[in-house]
N, C-alpha and C. Protein backbone atom coordinates (compact mmCIF):
# COMPACT_ATOMS: atom_id res chain seq x y z
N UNK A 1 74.04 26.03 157.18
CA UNK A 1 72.60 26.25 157.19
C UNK A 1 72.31 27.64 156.63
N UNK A 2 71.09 27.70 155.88
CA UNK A 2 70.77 29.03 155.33
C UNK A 2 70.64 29.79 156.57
N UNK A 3 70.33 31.65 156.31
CA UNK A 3 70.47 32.44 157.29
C UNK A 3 69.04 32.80 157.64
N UNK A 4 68.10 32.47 159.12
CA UNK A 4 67.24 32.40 159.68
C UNK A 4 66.95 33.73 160.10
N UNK A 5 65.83 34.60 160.30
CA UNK A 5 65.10 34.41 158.88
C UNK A 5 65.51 34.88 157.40
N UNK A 6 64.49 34.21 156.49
CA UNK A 6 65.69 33.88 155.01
C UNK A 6 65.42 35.98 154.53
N UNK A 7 66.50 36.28 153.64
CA UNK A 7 66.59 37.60 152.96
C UNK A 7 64.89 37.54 152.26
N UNK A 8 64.75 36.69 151.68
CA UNK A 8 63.62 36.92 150.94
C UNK A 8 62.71 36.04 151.05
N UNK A 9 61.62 36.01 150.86
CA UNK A 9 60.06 35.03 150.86
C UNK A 9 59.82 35.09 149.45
N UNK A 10 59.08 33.87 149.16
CA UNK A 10 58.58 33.64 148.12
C UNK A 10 57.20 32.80 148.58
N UNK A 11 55.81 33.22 148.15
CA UNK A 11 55.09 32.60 148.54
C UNK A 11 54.40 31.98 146.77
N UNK A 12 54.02 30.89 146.93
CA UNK A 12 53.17 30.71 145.42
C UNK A 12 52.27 29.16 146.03
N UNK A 13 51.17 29.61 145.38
CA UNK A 13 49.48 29.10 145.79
C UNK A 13 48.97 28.57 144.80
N UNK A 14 48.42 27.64 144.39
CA UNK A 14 47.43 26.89 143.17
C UNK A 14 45.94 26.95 143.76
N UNK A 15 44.96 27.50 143.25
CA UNK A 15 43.79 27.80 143.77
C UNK A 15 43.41 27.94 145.32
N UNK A 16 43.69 29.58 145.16
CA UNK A 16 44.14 30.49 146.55
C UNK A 16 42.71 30.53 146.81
N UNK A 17 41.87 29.64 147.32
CA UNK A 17 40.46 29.87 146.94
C UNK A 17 39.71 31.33 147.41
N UNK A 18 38.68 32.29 146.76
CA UNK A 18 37.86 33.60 147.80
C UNK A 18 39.13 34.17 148.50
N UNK A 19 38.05 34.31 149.41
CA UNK A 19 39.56 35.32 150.52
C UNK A 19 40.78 35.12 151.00
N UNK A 20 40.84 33.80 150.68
CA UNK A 20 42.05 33.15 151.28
C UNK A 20 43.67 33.94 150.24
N UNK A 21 43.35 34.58 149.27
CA UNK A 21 44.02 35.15 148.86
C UNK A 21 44.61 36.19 149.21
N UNK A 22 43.26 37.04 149.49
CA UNK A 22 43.41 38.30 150.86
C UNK A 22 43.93 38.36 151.72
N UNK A 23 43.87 37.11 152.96
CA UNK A 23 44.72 36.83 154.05
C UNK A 23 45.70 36.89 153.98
N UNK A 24 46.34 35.61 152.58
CA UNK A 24 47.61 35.63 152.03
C UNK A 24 48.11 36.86 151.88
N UNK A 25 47.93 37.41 150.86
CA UNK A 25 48.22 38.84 151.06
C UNK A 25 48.73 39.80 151.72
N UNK A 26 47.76 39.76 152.81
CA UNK A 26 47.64 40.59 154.61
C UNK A 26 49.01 40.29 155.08
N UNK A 27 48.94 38.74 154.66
CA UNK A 27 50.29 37.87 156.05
C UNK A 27 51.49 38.40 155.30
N UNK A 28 51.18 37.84 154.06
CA UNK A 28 52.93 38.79 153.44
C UNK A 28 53.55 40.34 153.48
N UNK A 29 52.44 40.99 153.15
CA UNK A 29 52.97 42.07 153.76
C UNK A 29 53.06 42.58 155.15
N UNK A 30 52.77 41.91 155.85
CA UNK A 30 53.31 41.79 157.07
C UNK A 30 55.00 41.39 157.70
N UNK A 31 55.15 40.88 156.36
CA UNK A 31 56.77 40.33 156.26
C UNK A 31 57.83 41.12 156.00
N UNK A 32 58.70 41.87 156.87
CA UNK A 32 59.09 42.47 156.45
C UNK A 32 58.73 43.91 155.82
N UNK A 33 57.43 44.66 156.20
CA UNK A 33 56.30 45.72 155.17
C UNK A 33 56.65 45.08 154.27
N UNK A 34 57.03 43.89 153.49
CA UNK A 34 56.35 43.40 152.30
C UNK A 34 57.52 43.65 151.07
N UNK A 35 58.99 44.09 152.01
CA UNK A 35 60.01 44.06 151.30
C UNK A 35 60.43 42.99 151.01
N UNK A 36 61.35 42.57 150.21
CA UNK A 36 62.14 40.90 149.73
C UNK A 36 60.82 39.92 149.79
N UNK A 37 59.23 39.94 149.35
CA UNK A 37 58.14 39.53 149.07
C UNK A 37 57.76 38.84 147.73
N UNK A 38 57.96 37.94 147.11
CA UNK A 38 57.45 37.82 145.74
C UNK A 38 56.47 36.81 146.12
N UNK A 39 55.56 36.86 144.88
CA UNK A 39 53.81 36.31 144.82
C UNK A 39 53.68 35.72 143.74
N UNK A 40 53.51 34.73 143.96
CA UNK A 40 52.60 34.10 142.77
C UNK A 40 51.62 33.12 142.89
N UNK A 41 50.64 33.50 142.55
CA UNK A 41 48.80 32.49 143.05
C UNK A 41 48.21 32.75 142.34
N UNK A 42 47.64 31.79 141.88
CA UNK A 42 46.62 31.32 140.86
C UNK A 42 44.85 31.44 141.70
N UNK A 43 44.34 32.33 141.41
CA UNK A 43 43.12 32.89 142.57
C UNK A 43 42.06 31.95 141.69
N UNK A 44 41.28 31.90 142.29
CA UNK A 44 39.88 31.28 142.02
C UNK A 44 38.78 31.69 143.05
N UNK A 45 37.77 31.32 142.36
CA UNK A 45 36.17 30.91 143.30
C UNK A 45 35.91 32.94 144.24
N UNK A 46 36.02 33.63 142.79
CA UNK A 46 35.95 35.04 143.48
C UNK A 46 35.06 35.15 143.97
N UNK A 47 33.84 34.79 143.74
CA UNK A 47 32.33 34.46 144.19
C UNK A 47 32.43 34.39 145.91
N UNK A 48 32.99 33.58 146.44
CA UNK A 48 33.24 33.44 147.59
C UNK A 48 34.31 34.60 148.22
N UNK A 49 34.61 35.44 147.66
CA UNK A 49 35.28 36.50 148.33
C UNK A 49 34.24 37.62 149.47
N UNK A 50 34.84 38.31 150.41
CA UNK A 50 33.82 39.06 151.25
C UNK A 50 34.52 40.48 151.30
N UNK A 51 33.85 41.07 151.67
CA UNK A 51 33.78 42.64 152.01
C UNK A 51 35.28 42.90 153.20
N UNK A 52 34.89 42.37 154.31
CA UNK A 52 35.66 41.91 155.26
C UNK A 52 37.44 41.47 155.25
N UNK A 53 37.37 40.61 153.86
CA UNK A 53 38.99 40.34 153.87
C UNK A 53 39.26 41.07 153.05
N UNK A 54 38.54 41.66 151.96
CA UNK A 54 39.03 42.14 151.09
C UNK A 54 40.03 43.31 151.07
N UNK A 55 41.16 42.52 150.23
CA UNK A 55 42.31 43.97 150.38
C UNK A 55 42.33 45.35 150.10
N UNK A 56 41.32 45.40 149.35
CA UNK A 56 41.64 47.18 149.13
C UNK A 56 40.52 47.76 148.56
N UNK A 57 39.72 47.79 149.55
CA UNK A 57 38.01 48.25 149.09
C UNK A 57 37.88 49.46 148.65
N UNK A 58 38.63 50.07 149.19
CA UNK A 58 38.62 51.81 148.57
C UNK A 58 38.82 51.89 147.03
N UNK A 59 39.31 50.92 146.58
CA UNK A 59 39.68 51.32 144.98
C UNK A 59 38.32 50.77 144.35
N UNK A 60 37.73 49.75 144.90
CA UNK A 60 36.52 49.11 144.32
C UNK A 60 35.08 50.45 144.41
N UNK A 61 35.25 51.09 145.50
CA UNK A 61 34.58 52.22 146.17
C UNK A 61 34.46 53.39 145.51
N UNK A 62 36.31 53.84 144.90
CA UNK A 62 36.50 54.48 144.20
C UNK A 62 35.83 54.56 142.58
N UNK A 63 35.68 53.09 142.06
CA UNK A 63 35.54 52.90 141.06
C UNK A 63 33.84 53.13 140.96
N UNK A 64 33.32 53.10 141.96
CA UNK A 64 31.74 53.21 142.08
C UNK A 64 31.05 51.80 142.10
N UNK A 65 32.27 50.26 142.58
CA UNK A 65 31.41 49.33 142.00
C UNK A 65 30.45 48.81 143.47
N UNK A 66 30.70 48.96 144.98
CA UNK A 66 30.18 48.80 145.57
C UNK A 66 30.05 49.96 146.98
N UNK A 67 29.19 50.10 147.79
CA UNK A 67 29.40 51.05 149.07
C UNK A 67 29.10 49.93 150.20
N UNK A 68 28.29 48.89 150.06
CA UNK A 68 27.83 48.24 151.31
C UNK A 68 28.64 47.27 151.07
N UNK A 69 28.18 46.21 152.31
CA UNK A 69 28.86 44.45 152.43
C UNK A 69 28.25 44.07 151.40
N UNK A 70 26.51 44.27 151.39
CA UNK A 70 25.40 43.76 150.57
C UNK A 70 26.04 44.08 149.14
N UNK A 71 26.17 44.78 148.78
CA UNK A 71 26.30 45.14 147.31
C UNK A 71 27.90 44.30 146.98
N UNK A 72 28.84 44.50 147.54
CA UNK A 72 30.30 43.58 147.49
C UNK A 72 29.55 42.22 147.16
N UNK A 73 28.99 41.67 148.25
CA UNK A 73 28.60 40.46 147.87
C UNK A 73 27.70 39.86 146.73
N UNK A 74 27.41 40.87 146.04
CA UNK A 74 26.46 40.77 144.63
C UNK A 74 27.41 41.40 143.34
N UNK A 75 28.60 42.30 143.70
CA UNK A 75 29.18 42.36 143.06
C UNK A 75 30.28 40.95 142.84
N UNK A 76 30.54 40.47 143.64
CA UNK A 76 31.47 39.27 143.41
C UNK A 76 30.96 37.98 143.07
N UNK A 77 29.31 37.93 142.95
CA UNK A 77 28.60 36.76 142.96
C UNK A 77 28.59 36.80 141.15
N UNK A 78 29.04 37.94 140.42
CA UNK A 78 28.78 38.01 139.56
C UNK A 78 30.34 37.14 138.83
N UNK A 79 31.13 36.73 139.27
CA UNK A 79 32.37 36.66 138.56
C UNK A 79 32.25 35.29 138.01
N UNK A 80 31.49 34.51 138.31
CA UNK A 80 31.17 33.28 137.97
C UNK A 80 30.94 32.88 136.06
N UNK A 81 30.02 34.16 136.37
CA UNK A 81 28.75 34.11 134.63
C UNK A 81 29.63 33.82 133.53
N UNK A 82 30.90 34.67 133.32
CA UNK A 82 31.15 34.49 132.44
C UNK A 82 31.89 33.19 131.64
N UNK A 83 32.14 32.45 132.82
CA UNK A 83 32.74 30.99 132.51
C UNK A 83 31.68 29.84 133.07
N UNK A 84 30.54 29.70 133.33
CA UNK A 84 29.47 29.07 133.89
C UNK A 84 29.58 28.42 134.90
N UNK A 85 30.17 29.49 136.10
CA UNK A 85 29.68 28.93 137.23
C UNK A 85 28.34 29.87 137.98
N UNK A 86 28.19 29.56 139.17
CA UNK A 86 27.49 29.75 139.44
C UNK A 86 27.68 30.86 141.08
N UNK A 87 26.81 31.72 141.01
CA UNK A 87 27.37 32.35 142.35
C UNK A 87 26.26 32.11 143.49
């Protein structure tokens, strides 16, 4: 039998939908701090992402693109436009 728990994780996702990517995320590096970790997910439906799960708001913050929940959520409603969906 392989050795419990395994040396390494591999997680991979086909439309990680909104935050559910984030969580993902959260939970893996939780594994181990996120050593022997590899990723691969195919994200979608950013529109539906929130303030709340989001992994790393400070860089978005940094960048000047949002300060509130309100504004996150108008910033991500926007990711839609360019392929015609809708936020």
């Amino acid at each position: 039998a392989p050795p419990w728990p395994p040396r390494e994780v591999l997680a991979c996702a086909k439309h990680l939908c909104g935050g559910a990517t984030d969580v993902a995320l959260r939970t893996l590096q939780g594994q181990r701090g996120g050593d022997g970790v590899s990723v691969c997910v195919a994200t979608c439906c950013h529109h539906r992402c929130d303030a709340v799960s989001y992994v790393n708001p400070s860089f978005l913050r940094e960048l000047g693109l949002y300060e509130t929940d309100e504004d996150f959520a108008q910033f991500v409603s926007t990711a839609g436009w360019a392929v015609g969906g809708q936020g």
